[in-house]
Protein backbone atom coordinates (compact mmCIF):
# COMPACT_ATOMS: atom_id res chain seq x y z
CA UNK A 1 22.80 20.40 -31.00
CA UNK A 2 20.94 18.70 -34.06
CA UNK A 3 19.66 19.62 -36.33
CA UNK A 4 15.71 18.03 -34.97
CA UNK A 5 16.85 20.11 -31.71
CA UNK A 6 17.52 23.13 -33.14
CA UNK A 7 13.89 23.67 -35.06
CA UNK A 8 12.45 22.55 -31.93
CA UNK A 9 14.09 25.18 -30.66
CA UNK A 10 12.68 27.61 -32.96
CA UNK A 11 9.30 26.74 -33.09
CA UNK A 12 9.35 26.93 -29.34
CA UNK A 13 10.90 30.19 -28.81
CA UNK A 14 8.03 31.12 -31.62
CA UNK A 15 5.27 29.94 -29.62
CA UNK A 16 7.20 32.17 -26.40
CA UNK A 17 7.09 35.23 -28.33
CA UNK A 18 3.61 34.88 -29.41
CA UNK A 19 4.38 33.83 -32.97
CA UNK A 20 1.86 31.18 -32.68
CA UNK A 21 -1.11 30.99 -30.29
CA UNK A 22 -2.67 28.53 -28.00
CA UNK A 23 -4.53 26.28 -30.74
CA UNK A 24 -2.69 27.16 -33.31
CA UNK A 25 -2.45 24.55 -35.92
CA UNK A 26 1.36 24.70 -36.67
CA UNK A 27 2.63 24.23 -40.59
CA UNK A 28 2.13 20.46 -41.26
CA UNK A 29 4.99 18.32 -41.56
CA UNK A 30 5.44 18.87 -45.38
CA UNK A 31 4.80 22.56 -44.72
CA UNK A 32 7.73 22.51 -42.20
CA UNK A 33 9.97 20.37 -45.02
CA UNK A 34 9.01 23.11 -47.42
CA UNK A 35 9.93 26.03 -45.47
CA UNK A 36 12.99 24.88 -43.49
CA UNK A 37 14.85 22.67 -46.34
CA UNK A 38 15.12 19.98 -43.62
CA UNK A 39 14.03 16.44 -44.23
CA UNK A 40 11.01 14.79 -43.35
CA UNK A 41 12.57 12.39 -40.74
CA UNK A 42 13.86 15.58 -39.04
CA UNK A 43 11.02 17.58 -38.79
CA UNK A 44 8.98 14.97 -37.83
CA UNK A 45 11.64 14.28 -34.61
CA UNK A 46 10.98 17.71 -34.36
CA UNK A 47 7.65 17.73 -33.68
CA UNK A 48 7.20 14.80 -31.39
CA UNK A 49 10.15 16.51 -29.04
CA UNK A 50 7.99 19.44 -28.96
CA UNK A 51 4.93 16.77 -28.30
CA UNK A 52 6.84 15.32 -25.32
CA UNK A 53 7.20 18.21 -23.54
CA UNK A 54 3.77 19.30 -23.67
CA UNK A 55 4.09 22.49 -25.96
CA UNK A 56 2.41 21.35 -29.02
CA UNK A 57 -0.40 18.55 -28.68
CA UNK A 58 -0.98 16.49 -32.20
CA UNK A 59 -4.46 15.87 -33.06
CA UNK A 60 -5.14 12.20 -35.53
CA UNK A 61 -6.01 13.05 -39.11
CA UNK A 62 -5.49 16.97 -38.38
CA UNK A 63 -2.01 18.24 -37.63
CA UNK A 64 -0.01 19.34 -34.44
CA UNK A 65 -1.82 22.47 -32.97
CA UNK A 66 0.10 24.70 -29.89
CA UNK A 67 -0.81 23.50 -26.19
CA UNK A 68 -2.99 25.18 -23.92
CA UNK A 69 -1.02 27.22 -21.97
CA UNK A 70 -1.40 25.93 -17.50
CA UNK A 71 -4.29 26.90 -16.07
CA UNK A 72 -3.50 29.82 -13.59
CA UNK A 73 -5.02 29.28 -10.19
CA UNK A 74 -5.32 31.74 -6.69
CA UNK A 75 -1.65 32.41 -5.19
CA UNK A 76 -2.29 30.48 -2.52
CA UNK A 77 -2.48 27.11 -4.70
CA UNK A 78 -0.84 25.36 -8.08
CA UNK A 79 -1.06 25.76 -11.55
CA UNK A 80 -2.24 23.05 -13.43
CA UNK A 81 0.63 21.00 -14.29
CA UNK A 82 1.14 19.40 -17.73
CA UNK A 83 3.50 16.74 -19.11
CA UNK A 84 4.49 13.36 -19.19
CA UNK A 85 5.87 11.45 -15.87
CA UNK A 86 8.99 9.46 -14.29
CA UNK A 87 8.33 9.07 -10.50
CA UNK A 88 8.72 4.65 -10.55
CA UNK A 89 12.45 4.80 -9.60
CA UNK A 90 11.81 7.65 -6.62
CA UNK A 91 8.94 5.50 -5.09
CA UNK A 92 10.41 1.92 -5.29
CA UNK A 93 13.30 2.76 -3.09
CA UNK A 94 11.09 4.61 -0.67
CA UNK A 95 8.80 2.02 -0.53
CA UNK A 96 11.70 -0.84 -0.50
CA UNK A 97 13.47 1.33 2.22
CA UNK A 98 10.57 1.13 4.83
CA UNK A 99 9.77 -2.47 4.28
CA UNK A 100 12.26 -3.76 6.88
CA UNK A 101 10.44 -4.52 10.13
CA UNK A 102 12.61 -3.19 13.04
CA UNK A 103 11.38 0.38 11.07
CA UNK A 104 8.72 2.33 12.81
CA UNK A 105 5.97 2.19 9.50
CA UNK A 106 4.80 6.06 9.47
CA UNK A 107 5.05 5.86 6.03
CA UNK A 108 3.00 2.83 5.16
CA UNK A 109 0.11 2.45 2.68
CA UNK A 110 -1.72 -0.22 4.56
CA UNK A 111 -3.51 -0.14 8.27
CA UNK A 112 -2.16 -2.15 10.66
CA UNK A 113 -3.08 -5.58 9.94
CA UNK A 114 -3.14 -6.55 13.61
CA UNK A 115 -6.95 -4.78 13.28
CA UNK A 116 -8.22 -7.25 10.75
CA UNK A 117 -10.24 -10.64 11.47
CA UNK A 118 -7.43 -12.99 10.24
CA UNK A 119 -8.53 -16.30 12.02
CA UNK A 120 -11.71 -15.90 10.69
CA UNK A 121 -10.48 -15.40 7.66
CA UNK A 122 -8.23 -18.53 7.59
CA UNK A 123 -11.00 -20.36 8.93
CA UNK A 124 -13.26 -19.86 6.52
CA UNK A 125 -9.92 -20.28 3.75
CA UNK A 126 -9.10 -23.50 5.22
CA UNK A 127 -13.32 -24.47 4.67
CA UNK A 128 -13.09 -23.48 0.98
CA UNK A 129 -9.68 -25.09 0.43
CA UNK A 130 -10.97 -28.10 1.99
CA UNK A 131 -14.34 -28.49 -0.35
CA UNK A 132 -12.74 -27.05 -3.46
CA UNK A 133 -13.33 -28.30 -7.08
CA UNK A 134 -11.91 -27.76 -10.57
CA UNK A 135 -15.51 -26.64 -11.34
CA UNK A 136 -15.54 -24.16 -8.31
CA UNK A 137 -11.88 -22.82 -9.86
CA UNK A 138 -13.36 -22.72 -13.22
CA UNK A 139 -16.19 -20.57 -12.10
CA UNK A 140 -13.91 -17.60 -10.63
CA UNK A 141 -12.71 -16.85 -13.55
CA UNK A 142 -13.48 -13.36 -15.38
CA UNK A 143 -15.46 -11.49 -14.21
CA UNK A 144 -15.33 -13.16 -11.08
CA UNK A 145 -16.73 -15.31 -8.38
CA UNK A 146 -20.85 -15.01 -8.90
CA UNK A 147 -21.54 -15.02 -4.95
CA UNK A 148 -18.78 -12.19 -4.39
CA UNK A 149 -20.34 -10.06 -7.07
CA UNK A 150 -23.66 -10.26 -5.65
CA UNK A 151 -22.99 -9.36 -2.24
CA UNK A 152 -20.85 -6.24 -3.73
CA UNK A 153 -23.99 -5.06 -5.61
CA UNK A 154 -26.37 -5.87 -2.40
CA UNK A 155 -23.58 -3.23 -0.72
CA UNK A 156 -23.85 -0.47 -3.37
CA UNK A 157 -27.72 -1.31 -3.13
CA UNK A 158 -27.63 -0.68 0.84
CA UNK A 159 -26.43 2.99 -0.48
CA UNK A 160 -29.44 3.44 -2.94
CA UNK A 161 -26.81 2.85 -6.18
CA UNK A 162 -28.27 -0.05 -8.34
CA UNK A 163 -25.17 -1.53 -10.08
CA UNK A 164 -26.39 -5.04 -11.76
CA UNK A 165 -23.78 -7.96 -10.94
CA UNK A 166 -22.84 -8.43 -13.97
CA UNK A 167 -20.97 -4.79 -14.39
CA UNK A 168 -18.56 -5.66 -11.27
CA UNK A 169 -15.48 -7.28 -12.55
CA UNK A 170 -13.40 -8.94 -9.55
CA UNK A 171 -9.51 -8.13 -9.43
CA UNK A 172 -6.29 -8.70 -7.94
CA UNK A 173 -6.72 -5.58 -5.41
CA UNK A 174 -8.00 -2.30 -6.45
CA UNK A 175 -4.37 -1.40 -8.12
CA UNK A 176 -5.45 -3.83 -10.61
CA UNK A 177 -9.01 -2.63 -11.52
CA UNK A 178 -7.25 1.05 -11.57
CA UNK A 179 -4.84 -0.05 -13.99
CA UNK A 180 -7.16 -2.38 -16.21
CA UNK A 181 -9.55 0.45 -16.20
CA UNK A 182 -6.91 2.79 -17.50
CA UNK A 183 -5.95 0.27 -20.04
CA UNK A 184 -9.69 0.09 -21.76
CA UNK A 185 -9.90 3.93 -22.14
CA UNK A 186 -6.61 5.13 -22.97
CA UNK A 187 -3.83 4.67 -25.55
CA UNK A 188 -0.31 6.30 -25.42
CA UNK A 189 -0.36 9.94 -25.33
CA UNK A 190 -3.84 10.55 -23.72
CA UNK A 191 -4.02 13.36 -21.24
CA UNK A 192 -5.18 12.12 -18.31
CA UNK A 193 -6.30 14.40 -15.15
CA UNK A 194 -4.86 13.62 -11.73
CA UNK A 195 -5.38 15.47 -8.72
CA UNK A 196 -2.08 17.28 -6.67
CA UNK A 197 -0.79 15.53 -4.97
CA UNK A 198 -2.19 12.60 -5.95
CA UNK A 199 -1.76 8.46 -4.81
CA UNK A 200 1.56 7.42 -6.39
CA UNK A 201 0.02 4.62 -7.98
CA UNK A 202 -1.92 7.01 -10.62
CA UNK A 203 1.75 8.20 -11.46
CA UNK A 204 3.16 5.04 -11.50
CA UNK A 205 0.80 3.60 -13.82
CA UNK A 206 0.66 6.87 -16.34
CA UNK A 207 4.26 6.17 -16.44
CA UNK A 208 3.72 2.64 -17.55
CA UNK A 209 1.35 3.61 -19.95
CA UNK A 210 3.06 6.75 -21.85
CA UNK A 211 0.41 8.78 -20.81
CA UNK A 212 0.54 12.27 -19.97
CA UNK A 213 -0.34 13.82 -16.79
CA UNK A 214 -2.61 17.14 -16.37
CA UNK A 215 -2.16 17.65 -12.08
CA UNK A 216 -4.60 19.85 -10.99
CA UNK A 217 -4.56 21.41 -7.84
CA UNK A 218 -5.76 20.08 -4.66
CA UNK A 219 -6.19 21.49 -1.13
CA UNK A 220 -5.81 20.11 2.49
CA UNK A 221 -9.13 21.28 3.46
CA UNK A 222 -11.51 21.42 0.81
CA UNK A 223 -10.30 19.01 -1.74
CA UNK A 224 -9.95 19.17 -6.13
CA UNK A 225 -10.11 22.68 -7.37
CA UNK A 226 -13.05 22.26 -9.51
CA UNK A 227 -12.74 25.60 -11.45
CA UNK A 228 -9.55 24.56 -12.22
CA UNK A 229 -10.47 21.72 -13.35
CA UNK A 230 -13.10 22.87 -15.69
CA UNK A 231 -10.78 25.02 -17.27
CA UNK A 232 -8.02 21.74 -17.70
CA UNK A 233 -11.33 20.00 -19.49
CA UNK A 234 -11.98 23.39 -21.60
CA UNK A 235 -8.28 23.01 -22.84
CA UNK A 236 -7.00 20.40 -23.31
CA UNK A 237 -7.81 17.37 -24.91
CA UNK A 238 -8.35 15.05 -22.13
CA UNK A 239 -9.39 11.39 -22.51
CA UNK A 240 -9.60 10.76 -18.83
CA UNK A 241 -9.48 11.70 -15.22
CA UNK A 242 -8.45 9.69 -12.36
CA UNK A 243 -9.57 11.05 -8.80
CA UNK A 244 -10.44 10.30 -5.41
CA UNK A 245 -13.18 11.83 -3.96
CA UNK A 246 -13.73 10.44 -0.13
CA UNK A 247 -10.36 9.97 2.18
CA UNK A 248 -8.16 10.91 -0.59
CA UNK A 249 -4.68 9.66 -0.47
CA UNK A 250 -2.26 11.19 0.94
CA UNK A 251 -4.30 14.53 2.37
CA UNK A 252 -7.22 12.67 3.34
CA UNK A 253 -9.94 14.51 2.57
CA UNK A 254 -13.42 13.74 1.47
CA UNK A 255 -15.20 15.72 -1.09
CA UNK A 256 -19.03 17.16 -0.07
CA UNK A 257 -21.72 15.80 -1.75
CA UNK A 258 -22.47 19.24 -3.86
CA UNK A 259 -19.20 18.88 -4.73
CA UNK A 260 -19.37 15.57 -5.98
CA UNK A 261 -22.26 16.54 -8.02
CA UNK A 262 -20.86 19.29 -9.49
CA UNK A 263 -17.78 17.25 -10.17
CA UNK A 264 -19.73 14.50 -12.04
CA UNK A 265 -21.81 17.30 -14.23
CA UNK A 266 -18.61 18.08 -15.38
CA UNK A 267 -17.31 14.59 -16.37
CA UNK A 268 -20.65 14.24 -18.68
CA UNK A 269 -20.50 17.68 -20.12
CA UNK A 270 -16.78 17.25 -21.19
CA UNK A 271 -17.18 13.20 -22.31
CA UNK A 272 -14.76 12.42 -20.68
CA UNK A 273 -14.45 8.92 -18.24
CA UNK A 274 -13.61 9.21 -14.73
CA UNK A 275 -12.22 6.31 -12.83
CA UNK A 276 -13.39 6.36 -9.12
CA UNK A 277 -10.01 5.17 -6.84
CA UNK A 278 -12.49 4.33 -3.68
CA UNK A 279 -10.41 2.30 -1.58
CA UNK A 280 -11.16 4.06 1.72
CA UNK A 281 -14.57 4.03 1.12
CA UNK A 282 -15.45 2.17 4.37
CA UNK A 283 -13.54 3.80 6.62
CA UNK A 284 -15.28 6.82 6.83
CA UNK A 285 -16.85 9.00 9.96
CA UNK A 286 -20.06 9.59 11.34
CA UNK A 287 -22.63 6.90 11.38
CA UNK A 288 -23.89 7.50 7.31
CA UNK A 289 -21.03 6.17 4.34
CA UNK A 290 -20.86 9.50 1.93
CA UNK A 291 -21.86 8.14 -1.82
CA UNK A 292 -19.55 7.43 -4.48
CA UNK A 293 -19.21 10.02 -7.32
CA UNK A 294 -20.88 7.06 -9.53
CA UNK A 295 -23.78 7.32 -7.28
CA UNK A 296 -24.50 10.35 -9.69
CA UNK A 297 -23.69 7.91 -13.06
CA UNK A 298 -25.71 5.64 -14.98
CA UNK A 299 -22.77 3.73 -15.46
CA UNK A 300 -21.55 4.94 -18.89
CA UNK A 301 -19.09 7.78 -17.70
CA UNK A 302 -17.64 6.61 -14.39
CA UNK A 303 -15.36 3.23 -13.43
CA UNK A 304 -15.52 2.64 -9.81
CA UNK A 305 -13.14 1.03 -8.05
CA UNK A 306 -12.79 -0.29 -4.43
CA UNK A 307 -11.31 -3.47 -2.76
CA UNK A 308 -11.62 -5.38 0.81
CA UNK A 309 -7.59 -4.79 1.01
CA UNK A 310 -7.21 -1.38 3.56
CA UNK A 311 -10.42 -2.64 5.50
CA UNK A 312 -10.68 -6.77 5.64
CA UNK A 313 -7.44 -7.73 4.84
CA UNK A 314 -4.63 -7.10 2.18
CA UNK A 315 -3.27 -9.95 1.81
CA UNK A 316 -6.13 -11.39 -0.13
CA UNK A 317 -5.76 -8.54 -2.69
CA UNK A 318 -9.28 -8.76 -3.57
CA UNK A 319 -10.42 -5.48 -5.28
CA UNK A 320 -13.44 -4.84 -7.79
CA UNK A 321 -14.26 -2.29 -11.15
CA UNK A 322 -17.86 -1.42 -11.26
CA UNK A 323 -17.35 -1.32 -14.78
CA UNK A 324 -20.59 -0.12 -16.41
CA UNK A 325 -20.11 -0.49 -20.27
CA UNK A 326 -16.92 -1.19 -20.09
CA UNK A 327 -17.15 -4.44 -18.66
CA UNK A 328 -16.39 -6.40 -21.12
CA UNK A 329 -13.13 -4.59 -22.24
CA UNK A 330 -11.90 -5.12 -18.63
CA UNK A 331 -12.52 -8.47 -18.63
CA UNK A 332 -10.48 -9.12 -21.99
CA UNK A 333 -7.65 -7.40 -20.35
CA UNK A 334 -7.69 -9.16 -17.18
CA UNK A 335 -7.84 -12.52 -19.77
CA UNK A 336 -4.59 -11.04 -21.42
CA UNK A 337 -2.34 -10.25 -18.20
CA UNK A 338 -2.96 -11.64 -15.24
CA UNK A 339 -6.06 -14.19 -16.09
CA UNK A 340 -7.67 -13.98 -13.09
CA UNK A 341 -7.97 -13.48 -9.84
CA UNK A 342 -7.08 -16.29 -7.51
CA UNK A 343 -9.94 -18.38 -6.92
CA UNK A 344 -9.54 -19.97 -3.30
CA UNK A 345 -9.24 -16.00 -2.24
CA UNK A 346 -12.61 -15.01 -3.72
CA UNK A 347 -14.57 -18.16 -1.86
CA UNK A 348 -12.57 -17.80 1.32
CA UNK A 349 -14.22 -14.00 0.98
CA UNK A 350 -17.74 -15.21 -0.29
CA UNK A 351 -17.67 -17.92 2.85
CA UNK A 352 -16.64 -14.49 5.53
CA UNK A 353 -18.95 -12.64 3.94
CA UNK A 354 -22.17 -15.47 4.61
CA UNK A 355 -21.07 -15.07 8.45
CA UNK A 356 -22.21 -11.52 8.64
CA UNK A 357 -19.66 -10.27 10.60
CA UNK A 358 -18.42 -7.75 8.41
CA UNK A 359 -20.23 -4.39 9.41
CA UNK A 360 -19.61 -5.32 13.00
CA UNK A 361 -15.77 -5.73 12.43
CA UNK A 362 -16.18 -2.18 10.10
CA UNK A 363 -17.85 -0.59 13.34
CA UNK A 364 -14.80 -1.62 15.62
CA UNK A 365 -12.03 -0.71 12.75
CA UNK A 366 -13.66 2.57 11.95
CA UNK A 367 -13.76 3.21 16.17
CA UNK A 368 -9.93 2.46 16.43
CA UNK A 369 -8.88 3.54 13.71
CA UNK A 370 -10.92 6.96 14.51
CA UNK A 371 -9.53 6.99 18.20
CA UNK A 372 -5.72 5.93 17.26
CA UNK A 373 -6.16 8.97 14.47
CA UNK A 374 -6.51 11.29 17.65
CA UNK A 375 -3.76 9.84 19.48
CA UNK A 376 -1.10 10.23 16.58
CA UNK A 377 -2.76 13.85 16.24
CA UNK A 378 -1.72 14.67 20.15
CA UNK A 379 1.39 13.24 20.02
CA UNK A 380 2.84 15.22 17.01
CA UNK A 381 1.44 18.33 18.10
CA UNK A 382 3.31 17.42 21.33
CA UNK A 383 7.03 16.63 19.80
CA UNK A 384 6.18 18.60 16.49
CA UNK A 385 7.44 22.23 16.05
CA UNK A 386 5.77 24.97 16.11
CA UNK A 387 6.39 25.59 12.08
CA UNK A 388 4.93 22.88 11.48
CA UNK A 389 1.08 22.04 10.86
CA UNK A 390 -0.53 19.25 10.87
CA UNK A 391 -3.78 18.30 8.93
CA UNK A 392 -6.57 15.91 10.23
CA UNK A 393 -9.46 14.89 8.20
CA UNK A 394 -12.60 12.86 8.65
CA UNK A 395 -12.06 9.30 7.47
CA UNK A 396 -9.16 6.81 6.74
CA UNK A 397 -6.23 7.07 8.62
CA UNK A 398 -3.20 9.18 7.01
CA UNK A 399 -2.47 12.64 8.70
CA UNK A 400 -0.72 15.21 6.25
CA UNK A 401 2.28 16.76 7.85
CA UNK A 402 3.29 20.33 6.59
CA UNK A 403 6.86 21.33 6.67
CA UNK A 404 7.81 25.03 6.69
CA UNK A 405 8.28 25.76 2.51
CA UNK A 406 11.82 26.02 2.18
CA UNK A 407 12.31 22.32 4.12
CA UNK A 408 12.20 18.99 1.90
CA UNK A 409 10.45 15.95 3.16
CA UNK A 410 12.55 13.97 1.03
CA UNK A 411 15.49 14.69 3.05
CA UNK A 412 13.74 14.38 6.36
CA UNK A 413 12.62 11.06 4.92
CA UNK A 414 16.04 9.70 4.44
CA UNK A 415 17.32 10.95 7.86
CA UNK A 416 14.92 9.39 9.46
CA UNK A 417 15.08 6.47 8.13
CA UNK A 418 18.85 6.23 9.48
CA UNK A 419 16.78 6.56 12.83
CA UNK A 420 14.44 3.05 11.98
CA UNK A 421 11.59 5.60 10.94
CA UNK A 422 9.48 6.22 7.76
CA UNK A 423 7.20 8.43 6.32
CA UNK A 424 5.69 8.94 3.27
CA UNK A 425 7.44 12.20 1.30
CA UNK A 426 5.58 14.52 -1.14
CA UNK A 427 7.64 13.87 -3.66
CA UNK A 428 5.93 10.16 -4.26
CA UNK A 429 2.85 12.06 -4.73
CA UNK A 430 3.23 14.71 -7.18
CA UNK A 431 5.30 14.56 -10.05
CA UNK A 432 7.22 18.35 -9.59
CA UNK A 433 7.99 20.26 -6.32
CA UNK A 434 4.91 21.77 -5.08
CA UNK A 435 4.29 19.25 -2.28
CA UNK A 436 7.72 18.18 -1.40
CA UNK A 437 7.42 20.18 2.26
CA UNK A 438 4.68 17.68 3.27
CA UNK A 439 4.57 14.21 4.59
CA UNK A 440 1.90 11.67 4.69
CA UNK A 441 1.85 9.60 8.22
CA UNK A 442 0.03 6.42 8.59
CA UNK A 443 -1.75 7.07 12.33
CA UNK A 444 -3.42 2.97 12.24
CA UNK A 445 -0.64 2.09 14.30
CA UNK A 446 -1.56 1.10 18.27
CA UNK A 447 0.59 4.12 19.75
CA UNK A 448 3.00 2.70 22.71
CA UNK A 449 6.38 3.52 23.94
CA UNK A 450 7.81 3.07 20.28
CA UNK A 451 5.74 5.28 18.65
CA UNK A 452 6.38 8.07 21.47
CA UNK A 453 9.97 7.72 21.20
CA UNK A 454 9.69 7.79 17.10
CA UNK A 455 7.78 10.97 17.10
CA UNK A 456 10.28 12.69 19.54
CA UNK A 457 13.18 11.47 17.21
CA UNK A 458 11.36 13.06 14.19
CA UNK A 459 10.67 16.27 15.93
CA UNK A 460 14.26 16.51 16.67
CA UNK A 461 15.25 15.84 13.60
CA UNK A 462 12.97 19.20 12.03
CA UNK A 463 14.32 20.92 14.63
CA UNK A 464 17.64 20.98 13.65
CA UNK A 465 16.87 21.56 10.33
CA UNK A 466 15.46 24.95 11.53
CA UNK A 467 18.88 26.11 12.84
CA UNK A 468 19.72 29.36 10.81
């Protein structure tokens, strides 16, 4: 062990045995020289091993002070998990693994594209293409096509929200105005909140960034565990917190309106930003669309984000960042990486959107998606053991499968994939073990012989892993 390891070591089994408290500020790094006879170069590796793994936290212009210890939660749900996160190489080969089309797409992100207008679309992509200029290029870039960002505000206006045109900041899909929003509030080493489980793209990109990853807990049913996240606010230092809060990915739930409320009190008591993942916002149930969290913003706390991709089409990747004040910064970042966003996409949308067939073709996707949600439902609990549970919410179109505790999706997932089927394991969603007996199914498939036969297969396949 060296020598960096060893006081590491020390200092940790210190802060174990009470030695030093939760906000402690520790000896500073010439302190630690001082009393240990050890250079500066090895203290200092010291320290940031400590930093890594979440025991000590280091605070700019004042020292390295001892972590909050996890915020304890009811038996029946998580602690508050702290640290940083390496989930990338798990969820590329899932997500390579069920991309081969003779596979029966349980698993997939997306609804099934067969529901979205696509020669309309084309149509009115061919029109653009046809009439297009280098002026009409030039004026898509940053923050966007003028015509697209109006009729996104003249849709948040429909709600009651006013959110001026020139806040919305077009993207490459929503991934993109998630990341780019992550980008203008963060640096490496910011503690950013995530719910558990959470989408795997949160993970993936506070991987990317060296950020570090406070989980708090979730449930099937009633969504974020706000106390617990008041207390992860009240202790740590968090920067931001990146949430869903209607048809959250993968459990599906939508969060009530008090809820909402109280969440957003919150965000502006602790100063801290909160980017809105809203993807699934138009795919809800019932005949009234539940508000956005920023409905409860004046656009200097909260970064929503939303795109046409899981209910128009996704090949367009055509998302949006209500940015607020931090506009600008997003746009200077999109100018840095990927420019903008492609230009014969945003008018082929602008020319759809003139047609005003978009709420009817939202009416018919919600109703099939709604109705094909039902028929998935039947058919599990039909093949499905009797262990297993399975969790239907209003909205979107995932189900959340739950495996008896000791069982691991992630092993059902590769079986089953031997058998042409996929699903979407726990363990993309949640950076440690808490959710790995659960499994996200995609229910926006039409359900036909196939997807009979694939349920049966996957039945049998828990079954015999039930055999004592």
């Amino acid at each position: 062990m060296k020598k960096y390891q060893r006081l590491a070591r020390q200092i940790l089994e210190q802060i174990e045995q009470g030695v030093w408290h939760p906000g402690d500020r520790l000896p500073s790094l010439r302190e630690q020289v001082t009393h240990s006879g050890m250079s500066f170069m090895t203290v200092s590796h010291a320290y940031q091993l400590l930093e890594s793994q979440g025991a000590v936290v280091a605070r700019p212009q004042s020292g390295y002070y001892v972590a909050p210890r996890p915020v304890s939660e009811p038996a029946v749900r998580r602690q508050v998990r702290a640290g940083a996160v390496d989930i990338n190489t798990y969820i590329f080969d899932v997500l390579q693994a069920s991309r081969d089309p003779s596979v029966v797409p349980f698993g997939s992100a997306f609804p099934d594209p067969r529901l979205f207008p696509l020669q309309q679309l084309n149509r009115s992509l061919a029109r653009v293409s046809r009439n297009a200029t280098s002026v009409s290029i030039t004026d898509n870039l940053p923050p966007g096509n003028e015509a697209l960002r109006h009729a996104i505000a003249r849709r948040y206006a429909a709600q009651g929200m006013t959110i001026p045109p020139d806040e919305i900041v077009i993207t490459a899909g929503a991934l993109e105005a998630l990341n780019l929003s992550l980008q203008a509030i963060t640096e490496p080493g910011d503690w950013v909140i995530v719910e558990s489980p959470c989408f795997y793209g949160a993970l993936q990109a506070l991987e990317r960034l060296k950020l570090r990853a406070l989980a708090v807990p979730g449930d099937v049913r009633e969504g974020i565990d706000l106390d617990a996240l008041e207390e992860a606010l009240n202790r740590w230092p968090v920067k931001a917190c990146w949430l869903m809060t209607s048809a959250q990915n993968p459990l599906g739930y939508t969060l009530s309106r008090e809820k909402k409320q109280r969440l957003m009190a919150l965000i502006k008591r602790y100063g801290v930003t909160f980017i809105e993942d809203d993807v699934y916002s138009e795919l809800y149930a019932g005949r009234e669309k539940p508000l956005p969290a920023r409905a409860w913003d004046d656009g200097t706390s909260v970064l929503h984000c939303s795109s046409f991709s899981k209910c128009l089409v996704a090949g367009f990747r055509i998302g949006w960042v209500a940015a607020g004040a931090f506009a600008r910064r997003i746009q200077q970042l999109q100018m840095m990486s990927t420019l903008s966003t492609s230009s014969p996409m945003q008018l082929a949308l602008v020319d759809y959107l003139a047609t005003q067939r978009y709420d009817s073709h939202l009416r018919r996707l919600r109703r099939t998606l709604a109705e094909r949600k039902q028929q998935a439902l039947h058919a599990l609990y039909r093949h499905l053991p009797d262990p297993v549970r399975v969790h239907a919410s209003d909205g979107g179109y995932f189900l959340w499968v739950e495996l008896p505790r000791e069982m691991d999706a992630s092993e059902l997932s590769e079986a089953a994939l031997h058998q042409a089927i996929s699903i979407a394991p726990g363990k993309m969603f949640s950076a440690d073990s808490a959710w790995h007996h659960g499994f996200r199914f995609n229910a926006s498939w039409a359900w036909g012989e196939r997807e009979e036969q694939a349920a049966a297969r996957l039945g049998q396949l828990i079954r015999d892993r039930l055999l004592p």
